[in-house]
C-alpha atoms as a PDB file:
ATOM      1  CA  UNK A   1     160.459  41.338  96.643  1.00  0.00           C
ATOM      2  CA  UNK A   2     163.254  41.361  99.283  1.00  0.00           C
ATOM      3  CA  UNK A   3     165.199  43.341 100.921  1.00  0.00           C
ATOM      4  CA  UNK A   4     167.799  45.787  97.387  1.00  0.00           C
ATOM      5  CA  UNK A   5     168.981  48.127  96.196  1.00  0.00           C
ATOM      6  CA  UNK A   6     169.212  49.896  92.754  1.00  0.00           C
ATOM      7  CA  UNK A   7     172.240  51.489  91.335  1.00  0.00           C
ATOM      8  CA  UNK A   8     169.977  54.410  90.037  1.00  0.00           C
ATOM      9  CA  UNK A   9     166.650  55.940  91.510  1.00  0.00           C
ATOM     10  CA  UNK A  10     163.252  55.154  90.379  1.00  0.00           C
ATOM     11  CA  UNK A  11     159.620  56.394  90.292  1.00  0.00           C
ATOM     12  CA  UNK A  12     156.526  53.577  90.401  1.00  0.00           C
ATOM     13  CA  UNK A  13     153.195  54.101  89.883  1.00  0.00           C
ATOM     14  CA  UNK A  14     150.731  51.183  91.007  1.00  0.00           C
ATOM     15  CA  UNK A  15     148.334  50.157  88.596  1.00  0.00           C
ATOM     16  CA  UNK A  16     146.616  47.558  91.047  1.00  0.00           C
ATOM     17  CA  UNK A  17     146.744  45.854  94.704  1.00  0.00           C
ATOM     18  CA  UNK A  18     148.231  46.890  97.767  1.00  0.00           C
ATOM     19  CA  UNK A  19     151.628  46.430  99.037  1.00  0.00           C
ATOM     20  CA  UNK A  20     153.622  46.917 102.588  1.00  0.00           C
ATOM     21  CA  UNK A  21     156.844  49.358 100.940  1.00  0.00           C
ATOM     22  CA  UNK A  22     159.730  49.328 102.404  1.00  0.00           C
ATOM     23  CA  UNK A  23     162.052  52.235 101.257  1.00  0.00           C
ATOM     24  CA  UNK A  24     165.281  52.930 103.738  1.00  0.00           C
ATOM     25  CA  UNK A  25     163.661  53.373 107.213  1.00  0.00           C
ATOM     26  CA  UNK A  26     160.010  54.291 106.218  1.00  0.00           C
ATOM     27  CA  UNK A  27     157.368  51.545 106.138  1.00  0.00           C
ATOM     28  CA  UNK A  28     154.030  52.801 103.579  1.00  0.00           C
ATOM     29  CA  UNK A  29     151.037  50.576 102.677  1.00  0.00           C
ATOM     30  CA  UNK A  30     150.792  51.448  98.534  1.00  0.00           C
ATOM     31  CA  UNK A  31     147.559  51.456  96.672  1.00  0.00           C
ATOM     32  CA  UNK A  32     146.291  52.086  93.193  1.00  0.00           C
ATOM     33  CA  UNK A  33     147.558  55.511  91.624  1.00  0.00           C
ATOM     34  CA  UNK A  34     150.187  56.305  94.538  1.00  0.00           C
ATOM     35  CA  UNK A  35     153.761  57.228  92.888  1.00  0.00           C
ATOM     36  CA  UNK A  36     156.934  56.311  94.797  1.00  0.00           C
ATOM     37  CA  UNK A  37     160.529  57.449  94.742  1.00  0.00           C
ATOM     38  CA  UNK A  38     163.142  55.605  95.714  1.00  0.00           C
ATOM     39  CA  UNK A  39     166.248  56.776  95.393  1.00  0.00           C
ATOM     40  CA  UNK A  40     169.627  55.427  94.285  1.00  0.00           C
ATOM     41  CA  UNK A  41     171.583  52.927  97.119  1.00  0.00           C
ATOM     42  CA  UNK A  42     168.363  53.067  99.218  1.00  0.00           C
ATOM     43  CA  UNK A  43     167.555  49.532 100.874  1.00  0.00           C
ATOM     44  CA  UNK A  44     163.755  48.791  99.886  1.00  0.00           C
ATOM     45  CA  UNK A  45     161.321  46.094  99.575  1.00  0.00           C
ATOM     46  CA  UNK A  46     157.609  44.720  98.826  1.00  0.00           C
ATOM     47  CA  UNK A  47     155.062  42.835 100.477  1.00  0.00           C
ATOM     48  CA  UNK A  48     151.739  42.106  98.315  1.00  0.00           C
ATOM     49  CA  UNK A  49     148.334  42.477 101.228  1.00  0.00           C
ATOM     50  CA  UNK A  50     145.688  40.689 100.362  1.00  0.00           C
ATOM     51  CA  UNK A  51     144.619  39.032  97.199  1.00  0.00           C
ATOM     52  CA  UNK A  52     145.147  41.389  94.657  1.00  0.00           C
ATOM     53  CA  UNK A  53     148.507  40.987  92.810  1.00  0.00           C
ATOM     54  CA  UNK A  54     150.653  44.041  93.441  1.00  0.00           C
ATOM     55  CA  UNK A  55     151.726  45.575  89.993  1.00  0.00           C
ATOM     56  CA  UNK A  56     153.941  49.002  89.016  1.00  0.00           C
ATOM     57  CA  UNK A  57     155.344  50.782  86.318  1.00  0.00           C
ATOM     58  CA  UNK A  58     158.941  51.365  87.222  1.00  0.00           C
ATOM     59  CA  UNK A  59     160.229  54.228  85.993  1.00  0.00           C
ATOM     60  CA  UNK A  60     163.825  54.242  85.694  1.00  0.00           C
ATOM     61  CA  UNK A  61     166.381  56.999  84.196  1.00  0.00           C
ATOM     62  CA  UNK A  62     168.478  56.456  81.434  1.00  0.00           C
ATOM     63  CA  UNK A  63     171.500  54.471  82.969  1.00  0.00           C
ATOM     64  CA  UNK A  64     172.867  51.238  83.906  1.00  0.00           C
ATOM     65  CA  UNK A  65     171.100  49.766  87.419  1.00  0.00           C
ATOM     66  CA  UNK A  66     172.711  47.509  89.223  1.00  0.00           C
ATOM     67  CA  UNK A  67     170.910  45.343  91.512  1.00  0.00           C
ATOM     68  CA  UNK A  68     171.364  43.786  95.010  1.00  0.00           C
ATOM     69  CA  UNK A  69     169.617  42.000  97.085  1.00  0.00           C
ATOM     70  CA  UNK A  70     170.386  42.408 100.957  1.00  0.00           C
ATOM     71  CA  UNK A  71     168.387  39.976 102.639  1.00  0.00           C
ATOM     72  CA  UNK A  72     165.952  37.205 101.763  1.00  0.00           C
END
């Protein structure tokens, strides 16, 4: 997923796979069962490692999100 942002924040919790996050100007490597915020208007991205796919729950309050992509 490139480079967005979201209108409102969100939690994810990863169900499978491992990912290079992105989230404002903090690089993580997400795994199974981490939970990640990422708050409203904060630039943030994905990157699947490996062979696994990569999948979340998003969690997302109740509101209307709004999203842009900043770079592809």
């Amino acid at each position: 997923m490139p480079l967005h942002t979201n209108t409102v924040e969100h939690e994810q919790y990863v169900l499978s796979g491992r990912a290079r996050v992105v989230i404002g100007d903090k690089t993580i490597e997400a795994g199974e069962g981490d939970v990640l915020l990422i708050p409203a208007g904060v630039p943030h991205s994905y990157e699947t490692l490996g062979d696994d796919t990569y999948s979340f729950l998003c969690l997302v309050p109740k509101g209307t999100d709004i999203i842009e992509v900043l770079a592809c």
